[in-house]
Protein backbone atom coordinates (compact mmCIF):
# COMPACT_ATOMS: atom_id res chain seq x y z
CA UNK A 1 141.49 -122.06 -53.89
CA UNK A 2 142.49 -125.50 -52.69
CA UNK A 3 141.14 -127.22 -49.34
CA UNK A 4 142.68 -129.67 -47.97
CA UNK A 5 141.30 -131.61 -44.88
CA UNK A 6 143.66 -133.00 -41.96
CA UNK A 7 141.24 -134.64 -39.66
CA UNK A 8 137.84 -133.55 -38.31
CA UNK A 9 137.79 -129.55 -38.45
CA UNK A 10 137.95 -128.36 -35.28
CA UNK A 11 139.75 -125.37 -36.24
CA UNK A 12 139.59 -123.69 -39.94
CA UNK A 13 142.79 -121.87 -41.08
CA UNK A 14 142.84 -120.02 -44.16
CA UNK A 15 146.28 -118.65 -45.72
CA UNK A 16 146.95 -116.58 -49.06
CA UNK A 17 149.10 -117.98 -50.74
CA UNK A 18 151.22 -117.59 -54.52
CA UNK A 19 152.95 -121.12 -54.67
CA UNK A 20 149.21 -122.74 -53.56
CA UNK A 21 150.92 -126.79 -54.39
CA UNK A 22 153.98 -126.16 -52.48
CA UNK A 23 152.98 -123.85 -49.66
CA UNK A 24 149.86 -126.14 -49.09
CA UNK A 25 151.99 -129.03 -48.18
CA UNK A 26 154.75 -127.15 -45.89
CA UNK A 27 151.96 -125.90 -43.89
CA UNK A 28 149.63 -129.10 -43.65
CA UNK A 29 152.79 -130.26 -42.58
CA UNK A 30 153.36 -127.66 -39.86
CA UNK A 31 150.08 -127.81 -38.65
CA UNK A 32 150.22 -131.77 -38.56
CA UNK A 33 153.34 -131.79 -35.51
CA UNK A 34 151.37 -129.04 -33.42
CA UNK A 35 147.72 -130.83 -33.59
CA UNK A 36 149.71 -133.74 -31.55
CA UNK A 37 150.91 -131.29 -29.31
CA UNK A 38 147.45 -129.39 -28.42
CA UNK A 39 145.34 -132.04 -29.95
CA UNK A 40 143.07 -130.28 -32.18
CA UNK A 41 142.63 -130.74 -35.83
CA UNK A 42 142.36 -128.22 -38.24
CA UNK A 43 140.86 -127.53 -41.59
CA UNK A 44 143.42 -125.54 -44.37
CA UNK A 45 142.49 -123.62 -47.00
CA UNK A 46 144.61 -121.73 -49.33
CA UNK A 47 143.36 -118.21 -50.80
CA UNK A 48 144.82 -116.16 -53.92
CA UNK A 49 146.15 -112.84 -53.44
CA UNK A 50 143.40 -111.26 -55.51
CA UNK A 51 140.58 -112.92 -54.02
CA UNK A 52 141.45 -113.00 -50.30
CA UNK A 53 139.65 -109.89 -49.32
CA UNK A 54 135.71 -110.70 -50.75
CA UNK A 55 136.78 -114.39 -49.81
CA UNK A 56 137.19 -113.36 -45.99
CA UNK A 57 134.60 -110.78 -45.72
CA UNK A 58 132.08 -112.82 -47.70
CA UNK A 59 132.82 -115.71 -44.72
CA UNK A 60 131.89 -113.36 -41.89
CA UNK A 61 128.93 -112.40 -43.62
CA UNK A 62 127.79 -116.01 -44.05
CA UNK A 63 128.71 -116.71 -40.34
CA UNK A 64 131.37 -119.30 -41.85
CA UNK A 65 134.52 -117.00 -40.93
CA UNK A 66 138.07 -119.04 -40.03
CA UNK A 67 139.34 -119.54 -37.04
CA UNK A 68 142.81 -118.31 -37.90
CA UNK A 69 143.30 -116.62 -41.22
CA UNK A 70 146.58 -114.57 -42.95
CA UNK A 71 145.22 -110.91 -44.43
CA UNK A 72 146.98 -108.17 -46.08
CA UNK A 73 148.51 -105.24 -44.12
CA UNK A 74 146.47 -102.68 -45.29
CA UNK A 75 143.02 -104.50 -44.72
CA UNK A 76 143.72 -104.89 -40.68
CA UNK A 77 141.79 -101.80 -40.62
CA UNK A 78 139.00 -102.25 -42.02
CA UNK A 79 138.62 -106.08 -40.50
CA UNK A 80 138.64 -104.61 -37.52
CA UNK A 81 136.52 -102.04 -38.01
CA UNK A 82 133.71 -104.51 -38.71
CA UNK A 83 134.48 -106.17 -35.74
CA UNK A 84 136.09 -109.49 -37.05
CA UNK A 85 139.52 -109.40 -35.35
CA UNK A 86 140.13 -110.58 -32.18
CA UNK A 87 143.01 -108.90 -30.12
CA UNK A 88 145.97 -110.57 -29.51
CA UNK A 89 146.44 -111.87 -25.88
CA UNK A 90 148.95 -109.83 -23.83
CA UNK A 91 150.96 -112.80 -22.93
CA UNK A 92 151.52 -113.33 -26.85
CA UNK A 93 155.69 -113.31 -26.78
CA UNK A 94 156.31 -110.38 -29.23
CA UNK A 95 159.68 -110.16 -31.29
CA UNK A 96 161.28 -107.37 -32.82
CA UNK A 97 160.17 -105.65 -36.03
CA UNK A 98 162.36 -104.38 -38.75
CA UNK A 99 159.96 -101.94 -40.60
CA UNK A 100 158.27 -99.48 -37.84
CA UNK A 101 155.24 -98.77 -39.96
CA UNK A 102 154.14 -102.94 -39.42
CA UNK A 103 153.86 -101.14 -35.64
CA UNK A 104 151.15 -98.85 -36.63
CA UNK A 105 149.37 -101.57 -38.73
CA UNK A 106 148.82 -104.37 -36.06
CA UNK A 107 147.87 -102.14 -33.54
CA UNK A 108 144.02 -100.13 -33.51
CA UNK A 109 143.57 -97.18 -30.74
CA UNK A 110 146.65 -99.08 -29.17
CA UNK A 111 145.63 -102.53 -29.25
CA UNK A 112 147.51 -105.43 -31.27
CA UNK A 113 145.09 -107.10 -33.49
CA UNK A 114 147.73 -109.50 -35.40
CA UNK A 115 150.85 -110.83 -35.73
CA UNK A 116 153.36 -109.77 -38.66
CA UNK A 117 153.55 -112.91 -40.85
CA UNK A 118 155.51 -112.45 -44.30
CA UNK A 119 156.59 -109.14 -45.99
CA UNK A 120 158.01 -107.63 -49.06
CA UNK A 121 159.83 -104.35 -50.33
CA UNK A 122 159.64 -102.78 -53.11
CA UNK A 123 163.26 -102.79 -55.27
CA UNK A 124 164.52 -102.78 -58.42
CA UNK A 125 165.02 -105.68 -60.09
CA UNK A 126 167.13 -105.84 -62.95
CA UNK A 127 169.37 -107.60 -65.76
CA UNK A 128 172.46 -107.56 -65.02
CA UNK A 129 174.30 -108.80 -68.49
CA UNK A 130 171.92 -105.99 -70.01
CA UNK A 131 173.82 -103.16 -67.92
CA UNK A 132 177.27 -104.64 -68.45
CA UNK A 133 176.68 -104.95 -71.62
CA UNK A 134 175.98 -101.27 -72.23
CA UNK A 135 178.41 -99.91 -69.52
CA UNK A 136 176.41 -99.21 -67.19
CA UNK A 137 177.15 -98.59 -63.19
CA UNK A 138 175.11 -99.01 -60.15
CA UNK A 139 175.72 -95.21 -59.79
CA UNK A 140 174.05 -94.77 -62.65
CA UNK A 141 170.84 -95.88 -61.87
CA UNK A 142 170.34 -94.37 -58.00
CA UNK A 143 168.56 -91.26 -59.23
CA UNK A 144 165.86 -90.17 -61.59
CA UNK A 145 168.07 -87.94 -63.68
CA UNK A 146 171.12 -90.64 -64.24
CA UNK A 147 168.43 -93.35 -64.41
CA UNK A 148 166.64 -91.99 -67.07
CA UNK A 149 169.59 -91.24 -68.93
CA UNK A 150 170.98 -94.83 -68.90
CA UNK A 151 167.27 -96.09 -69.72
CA UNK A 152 168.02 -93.49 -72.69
CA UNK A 153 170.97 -95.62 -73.79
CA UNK A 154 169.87 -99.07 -73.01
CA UNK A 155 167.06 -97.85 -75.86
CA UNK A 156 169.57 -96.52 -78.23
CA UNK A 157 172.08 -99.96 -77.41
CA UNK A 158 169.25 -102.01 -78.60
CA UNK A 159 168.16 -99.81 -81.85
CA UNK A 160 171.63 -100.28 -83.04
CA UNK A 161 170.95 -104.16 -82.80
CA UNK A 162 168.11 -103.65 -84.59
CA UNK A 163 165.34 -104.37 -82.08
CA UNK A 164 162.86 -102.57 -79.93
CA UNK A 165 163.31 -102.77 -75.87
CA UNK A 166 161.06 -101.75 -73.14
CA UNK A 167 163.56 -100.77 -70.65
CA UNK A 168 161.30 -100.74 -67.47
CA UNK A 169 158.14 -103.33 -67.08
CA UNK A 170 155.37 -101.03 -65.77
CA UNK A 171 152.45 -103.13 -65.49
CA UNK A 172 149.69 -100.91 -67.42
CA UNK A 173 146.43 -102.84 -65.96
CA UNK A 174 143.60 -100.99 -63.70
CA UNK A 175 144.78 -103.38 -60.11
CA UNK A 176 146.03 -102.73 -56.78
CA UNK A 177 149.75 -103.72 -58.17
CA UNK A 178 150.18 -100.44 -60.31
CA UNK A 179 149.20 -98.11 -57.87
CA UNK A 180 152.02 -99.60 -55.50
CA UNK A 181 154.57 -99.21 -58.66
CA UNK A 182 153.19 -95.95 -59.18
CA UNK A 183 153.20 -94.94 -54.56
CA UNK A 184 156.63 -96.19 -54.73
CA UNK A 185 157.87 -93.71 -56.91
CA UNK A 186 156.10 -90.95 -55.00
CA UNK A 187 157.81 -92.03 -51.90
CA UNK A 188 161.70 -91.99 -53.75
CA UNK A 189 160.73 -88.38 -54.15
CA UNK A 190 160.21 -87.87 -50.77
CA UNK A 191 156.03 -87.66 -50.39
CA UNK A 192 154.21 -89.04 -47.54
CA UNK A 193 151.30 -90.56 -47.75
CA UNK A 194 148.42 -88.07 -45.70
CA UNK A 195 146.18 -88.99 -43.53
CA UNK A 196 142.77 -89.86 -44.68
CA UNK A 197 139.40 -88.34 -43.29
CA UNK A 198 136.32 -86.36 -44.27
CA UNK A 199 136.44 -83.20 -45.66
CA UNK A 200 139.92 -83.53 -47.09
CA UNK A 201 140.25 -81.04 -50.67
CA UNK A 202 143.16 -83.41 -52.02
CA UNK A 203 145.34 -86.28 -51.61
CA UNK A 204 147.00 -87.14 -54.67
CA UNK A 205 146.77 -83.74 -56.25
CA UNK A 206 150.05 -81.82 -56.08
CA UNK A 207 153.62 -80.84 -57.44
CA UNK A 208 155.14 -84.57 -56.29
CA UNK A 209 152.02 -86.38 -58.22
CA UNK A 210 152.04 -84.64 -61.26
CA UNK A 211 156.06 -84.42 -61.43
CA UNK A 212 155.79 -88.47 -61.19
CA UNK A 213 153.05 -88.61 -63.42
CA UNK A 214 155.52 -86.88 -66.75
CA UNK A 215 158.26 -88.64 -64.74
CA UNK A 216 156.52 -92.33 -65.72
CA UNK A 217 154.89 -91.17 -68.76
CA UNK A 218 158.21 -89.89 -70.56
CA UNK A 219 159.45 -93.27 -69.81
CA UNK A 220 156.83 -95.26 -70.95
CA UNK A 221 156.74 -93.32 -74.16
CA UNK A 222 160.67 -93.27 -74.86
CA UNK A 223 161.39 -96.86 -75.98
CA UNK A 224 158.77 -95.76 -79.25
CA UNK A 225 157.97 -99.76 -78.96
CA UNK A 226 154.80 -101.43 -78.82
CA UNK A 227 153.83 -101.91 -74.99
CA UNK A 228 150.29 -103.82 -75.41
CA UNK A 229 152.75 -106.32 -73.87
CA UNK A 230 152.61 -104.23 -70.58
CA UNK A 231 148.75 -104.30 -70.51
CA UNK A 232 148.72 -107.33 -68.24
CA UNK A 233 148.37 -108.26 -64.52
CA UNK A 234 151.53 -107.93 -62.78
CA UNK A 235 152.90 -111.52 -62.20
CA UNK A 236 152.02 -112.37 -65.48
CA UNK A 237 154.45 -109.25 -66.10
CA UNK A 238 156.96 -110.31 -63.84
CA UNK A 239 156.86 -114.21 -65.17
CA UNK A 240 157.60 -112.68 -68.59
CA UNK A 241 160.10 -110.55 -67.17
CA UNK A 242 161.97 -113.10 -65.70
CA UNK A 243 161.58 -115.65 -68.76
CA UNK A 244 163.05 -113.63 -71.32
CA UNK A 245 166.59 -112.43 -72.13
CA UNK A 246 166.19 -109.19 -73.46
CA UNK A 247 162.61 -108.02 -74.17
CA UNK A 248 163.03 -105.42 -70.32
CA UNK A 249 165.83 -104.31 -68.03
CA UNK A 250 164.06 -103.53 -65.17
CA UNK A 251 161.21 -104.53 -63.42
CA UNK A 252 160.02 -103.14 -60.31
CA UNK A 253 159.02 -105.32 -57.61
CA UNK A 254 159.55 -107.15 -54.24
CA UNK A 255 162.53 -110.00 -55.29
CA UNK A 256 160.85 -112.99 -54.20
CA UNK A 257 162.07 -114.94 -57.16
CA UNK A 258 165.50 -114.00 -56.27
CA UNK A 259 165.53 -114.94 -52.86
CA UNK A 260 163.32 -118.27 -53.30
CA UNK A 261 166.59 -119.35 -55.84
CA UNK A 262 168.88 -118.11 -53.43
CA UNK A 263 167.99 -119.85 -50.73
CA UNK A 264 167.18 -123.25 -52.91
CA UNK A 265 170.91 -122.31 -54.47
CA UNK A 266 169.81 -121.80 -57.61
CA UNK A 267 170.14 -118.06 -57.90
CA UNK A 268 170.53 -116.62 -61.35
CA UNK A 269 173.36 -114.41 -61.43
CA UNK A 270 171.66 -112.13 -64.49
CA UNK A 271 169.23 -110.69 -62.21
CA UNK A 272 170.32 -108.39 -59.76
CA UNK A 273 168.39 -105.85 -56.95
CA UNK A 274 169.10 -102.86 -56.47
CA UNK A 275 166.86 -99.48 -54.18
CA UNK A 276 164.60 -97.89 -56.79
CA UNK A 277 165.90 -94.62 -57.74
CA UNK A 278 164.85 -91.60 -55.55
CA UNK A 279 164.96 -87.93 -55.93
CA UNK A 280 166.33 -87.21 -53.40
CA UNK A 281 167.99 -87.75 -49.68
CA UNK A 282 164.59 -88.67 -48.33
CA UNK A 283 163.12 -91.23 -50.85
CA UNK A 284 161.68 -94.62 -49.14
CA UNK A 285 160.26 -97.86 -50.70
CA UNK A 286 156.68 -99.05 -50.53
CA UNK A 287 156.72 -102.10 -48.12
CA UNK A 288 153.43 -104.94 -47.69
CA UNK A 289 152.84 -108.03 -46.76
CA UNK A 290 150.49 -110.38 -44.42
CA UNK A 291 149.74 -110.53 -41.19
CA UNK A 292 148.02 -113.75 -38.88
CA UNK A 293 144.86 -113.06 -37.29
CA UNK A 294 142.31 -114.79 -35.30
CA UNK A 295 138.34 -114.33 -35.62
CA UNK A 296 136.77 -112.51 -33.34
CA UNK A 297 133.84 -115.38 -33.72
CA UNK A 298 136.64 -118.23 -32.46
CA UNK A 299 135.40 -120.21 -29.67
CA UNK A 300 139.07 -121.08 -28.88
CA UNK A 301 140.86 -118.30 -28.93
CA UNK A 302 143.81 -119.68 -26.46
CA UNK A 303 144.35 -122.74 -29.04
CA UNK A 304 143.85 -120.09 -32.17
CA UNK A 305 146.65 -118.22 -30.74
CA UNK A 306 149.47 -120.70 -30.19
CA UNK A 307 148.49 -121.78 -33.76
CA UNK A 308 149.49 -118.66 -34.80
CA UNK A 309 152.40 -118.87 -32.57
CA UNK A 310 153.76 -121.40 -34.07
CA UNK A 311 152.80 -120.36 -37.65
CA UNK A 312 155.01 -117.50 -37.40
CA UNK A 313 158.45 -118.83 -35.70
CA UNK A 314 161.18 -117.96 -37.65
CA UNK A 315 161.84 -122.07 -38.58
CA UNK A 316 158.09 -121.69 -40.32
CA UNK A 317 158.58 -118.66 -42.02
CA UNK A 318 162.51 -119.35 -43.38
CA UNK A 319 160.54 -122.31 -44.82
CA UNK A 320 157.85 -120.17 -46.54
CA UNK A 321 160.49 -117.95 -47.71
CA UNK A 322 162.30 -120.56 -49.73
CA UNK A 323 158.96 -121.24 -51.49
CA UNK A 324 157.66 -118.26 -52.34
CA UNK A 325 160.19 -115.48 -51.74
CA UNK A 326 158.73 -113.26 -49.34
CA UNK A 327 161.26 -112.19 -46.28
CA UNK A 328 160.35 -112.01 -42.74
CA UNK A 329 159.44 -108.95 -41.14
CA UNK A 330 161.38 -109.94 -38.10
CA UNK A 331 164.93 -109.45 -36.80
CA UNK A 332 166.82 -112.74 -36.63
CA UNK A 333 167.81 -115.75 -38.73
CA UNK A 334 167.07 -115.41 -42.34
CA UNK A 335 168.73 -111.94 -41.99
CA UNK A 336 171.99 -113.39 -40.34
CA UNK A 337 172.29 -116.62 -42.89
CA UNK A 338 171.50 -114.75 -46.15
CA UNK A 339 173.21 -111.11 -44.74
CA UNK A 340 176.30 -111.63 -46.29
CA UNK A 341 174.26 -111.65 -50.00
CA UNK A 342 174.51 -107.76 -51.59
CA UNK A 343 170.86 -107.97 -53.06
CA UNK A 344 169.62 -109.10 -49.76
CA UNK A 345 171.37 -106.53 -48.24
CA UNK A 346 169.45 -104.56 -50.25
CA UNK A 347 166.03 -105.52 -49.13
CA UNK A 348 166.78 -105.65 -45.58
CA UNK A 349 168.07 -101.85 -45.97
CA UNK A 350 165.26 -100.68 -48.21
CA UNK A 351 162.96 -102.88 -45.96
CA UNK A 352 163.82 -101.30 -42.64
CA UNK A 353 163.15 -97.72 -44.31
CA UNK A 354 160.32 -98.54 -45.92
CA UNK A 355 156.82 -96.90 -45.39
CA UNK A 356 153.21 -98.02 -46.34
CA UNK A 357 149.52 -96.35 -46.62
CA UNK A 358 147.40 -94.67 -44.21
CA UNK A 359 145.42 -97.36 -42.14
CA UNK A 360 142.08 -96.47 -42.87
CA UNK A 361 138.57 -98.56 -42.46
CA UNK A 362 138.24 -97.74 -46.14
CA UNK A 363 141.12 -98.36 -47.69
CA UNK A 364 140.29 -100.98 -49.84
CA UNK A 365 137.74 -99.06 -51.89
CA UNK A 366 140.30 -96.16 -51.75
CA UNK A 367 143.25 -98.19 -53.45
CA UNK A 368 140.88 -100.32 -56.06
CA UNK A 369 139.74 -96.86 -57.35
CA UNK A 370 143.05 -95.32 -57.38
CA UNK A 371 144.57 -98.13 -59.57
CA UNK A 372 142.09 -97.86 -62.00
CA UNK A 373 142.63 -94.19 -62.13
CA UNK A 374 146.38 -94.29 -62.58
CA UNK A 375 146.75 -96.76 -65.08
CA UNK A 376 143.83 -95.01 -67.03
CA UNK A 377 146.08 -92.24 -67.00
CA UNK A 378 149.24 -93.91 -68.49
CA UNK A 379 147.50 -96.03 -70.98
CA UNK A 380 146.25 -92.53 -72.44
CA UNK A 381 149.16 -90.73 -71.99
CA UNK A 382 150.87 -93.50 -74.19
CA UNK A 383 148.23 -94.04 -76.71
CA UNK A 384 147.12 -90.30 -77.29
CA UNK A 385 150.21 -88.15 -79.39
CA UNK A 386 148.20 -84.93 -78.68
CA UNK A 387 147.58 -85.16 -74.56
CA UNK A 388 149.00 -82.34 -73.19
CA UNK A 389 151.50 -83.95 -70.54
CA UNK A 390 151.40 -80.96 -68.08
CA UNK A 391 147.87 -80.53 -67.93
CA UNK A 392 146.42 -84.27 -67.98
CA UNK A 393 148.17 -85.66 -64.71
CA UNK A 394 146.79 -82.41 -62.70
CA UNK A 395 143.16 -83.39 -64.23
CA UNK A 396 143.53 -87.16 -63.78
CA UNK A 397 144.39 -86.60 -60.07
CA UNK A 398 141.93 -84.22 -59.64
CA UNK A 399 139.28 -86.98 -60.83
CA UNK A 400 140.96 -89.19 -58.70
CA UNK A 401 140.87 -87.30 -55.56
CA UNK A 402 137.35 -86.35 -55.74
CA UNK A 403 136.41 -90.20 -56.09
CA UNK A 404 138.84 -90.63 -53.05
CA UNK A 405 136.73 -88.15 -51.22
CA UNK A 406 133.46 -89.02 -52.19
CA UNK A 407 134.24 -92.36 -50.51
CA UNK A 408 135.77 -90.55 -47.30
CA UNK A 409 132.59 -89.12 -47.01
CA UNK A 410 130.27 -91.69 -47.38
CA UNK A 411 127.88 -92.45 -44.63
CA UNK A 412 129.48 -95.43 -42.96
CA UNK A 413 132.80 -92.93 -42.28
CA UNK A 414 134.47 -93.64 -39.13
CA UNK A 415 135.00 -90.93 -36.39
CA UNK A 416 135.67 -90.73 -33.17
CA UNK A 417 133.33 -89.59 -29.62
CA UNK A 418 135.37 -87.81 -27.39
CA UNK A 419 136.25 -91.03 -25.52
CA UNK A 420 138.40 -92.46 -28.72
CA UNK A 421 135.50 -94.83 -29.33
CA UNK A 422 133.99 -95.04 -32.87
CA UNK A 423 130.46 -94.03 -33.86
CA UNK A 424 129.06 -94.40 -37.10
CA UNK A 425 127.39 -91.51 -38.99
CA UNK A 426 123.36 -92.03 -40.35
């Protein structure tokens, strides 16, 4: 993480960000024109995606928490929870959303705790000389039958070149970033994610699961190639996706290096997105993102919140966007100049359907476990010839919802009195 120091800290702002160099400087600069305009100075200090959570609950612990600090959407929860957001101020002008399940995250027992900030949806990303080459149509690749099948061919296209292809990039390491790819594909077919409390007998275990589960694992195993190369964080997989010519044809993530180029007009015209196949009528993407929040241990809340105010205008967040490629949650202006673009007509439609987790005080245990539990289970279902595919997803799951539950019903659960207020079981 870099700091960087604009004065005397009077208030400390820490951001996640991807592009740390470049997003470091558009926001010093940001913050520089609003300290003359409510004369304060601030303190920034850019976090990583993977250690933003421990970073920010390690501060509060310390009694060192920001002022102002960007958090994922599915850790609102659970920050609040422990008592370390502080509600946004009724007179906070609210614009419109685009995705209604950012609704449900920034609010807790009908209070707004933050402010949508950047977002992404989940797409499929793909090489477009690689389908024209083998003849094949966007048709072709809008539902898991037909999708399959042209996977099936881009395989045999490249055999008959004499070289091995990996036609989808499935990131095979235990993180948070294959169980999205793997929650995304539950939600094409139609599943909802259920709501999480104590005493549950399943979550992941049932026909949807286990029917993605052979889904995912017939894919992996079809290419016959060596995919050790797949056994690797997920930007690391997505760098090499984007890198190479031919090695994959699809990749499955949120676009952000196509719309960064696009709106720096230097789009590459090989890669293309299109909505991840679904099975049916139903089928939604997985959308995330960040929200802005302010400690609930701020002594100037007021200032903290025109910060934030400012932080999230749609002039600061176009300008974030052409960095690192993530699209604003909010109706208006990047929407209306980059519309007329089909692959961004793609996200905004996929976006604006798009559906998330349950928001749960315990979510981030829940989705650490499950990732390691899903990639377990195609890494083995990959390396071992004799698993038997129709039994091993239903046990795998089963493991994995009895961890899930284990942790629902650990002492610290939330529930509610009969007033809506929480208590906390001994």
């Amino acid at each position: 993480m870099k700091v960087i120091y604009l004065g005397k800290t009077t208030l400390k702002i820490w951001m996640i960000g991807s592009s740390i160099q470049e997003e470091s400087a558009f926001i010093s600069k940001q913050l520089k024109q609003i300290q003359e305009k409510f004369q304060f100075e601030a303190e920034l200090r850019l976090m990583t995606w993977n250690r933003a959570f421990d970073t920010i609950i390690d501060a509060f612990k310390n009694n060192s928490a920001p002022d102002i600090f960007a958090t994922g959407t599915t850790w609102v929860h659970t920050l609040c929870y422990m008592n370390y957001l502080a509600p946004v101020p009724l007179s906070f002008p609210m614009r419109p959303l685009l995705a209604s399940w950012l609704e449900d995250t920034i609010r807790v027992k009908g209070v707004i705790y933050t402010i949508p900030f950047l977002s992404e949806a989940y797409v499929l990303m793909a090489k477009q000389n690689i389908l024209d080459s083998v003849g094949i149509k966007a048709e072709e690749i809008k539902h898991w039958d037909s999708f399959y099948t042209s996977c099936i061919r881009i395989i045999q296209y490249f055999k008959e070149h004499g070289r091995e292809h990996i036609p989808l990039a499935f990131p095979l390491r235990p993180e948070v970033g294959t169980l999205h790819r793997y929650v995304v594909w539950l939600y094409k077919a139609g599943w909802e994610f259920p709501k999480l409390r104590s005493g549950m007998n399943r979550i992941f275990r049932n026909d949807c699961s286990i029917q993605v589960m052979k889904y995912m694992s017939r894919f992996l195993r079809a290419s016959g190639a060596e995919l050790n190369t797949l056994q690797t964080d997920t930007q690391f997989l997505l760098n090499h996706f984007n890198r190479t010519e031919d090695d994959f044809t699809f990749f499955v993530g949120n676009g952000n290096t196509y719309v960064a180029n696009l709106m720096n007009n230097r789009s590459d015209k090989n890669i293309r997105l299109y909505p991840l196949p679904s099975l049916g009528p139903d089928g939604r993407t997985f959308g995330g993102g960040s929200v802005m929040a302010v400690s609930s241990t701020c002594k100037e809340k007021e200032l903290a919140w025109k910060v934030v105010e400012h932080l999230t205008s749609q002039e600061v967040l176009l300008g974030l966007s052409a960095i690192n490629g993530n699209i604003p949650p909010y109706v208006g202006s990047f929407w209306d100049i980059y519309g007329y673009d089909p692959c961004i007509k793609v996200l905004k439609e996929e976006f604006s359907r798009s559906t998330s987790y349950d928001n749960h005080p315990l979510w981030h245990v829940v989705e650490q476990a499950s990732g390691d539990y899903i990639a377990r289970y195609f890494w083995k279902s990959i390396i071992d010839e004799e698993l038997k595919n129709d039994v091993a997803p239903d046990h795998i799951l089963e493991g994995l919802d009895n961890r899930i539950i284990d942790i629902l019903n650990m002492t610290w659960e939330m529930q509610e009195d009969d007033t809506g207020g929480k208590v906390q079981n001994t």
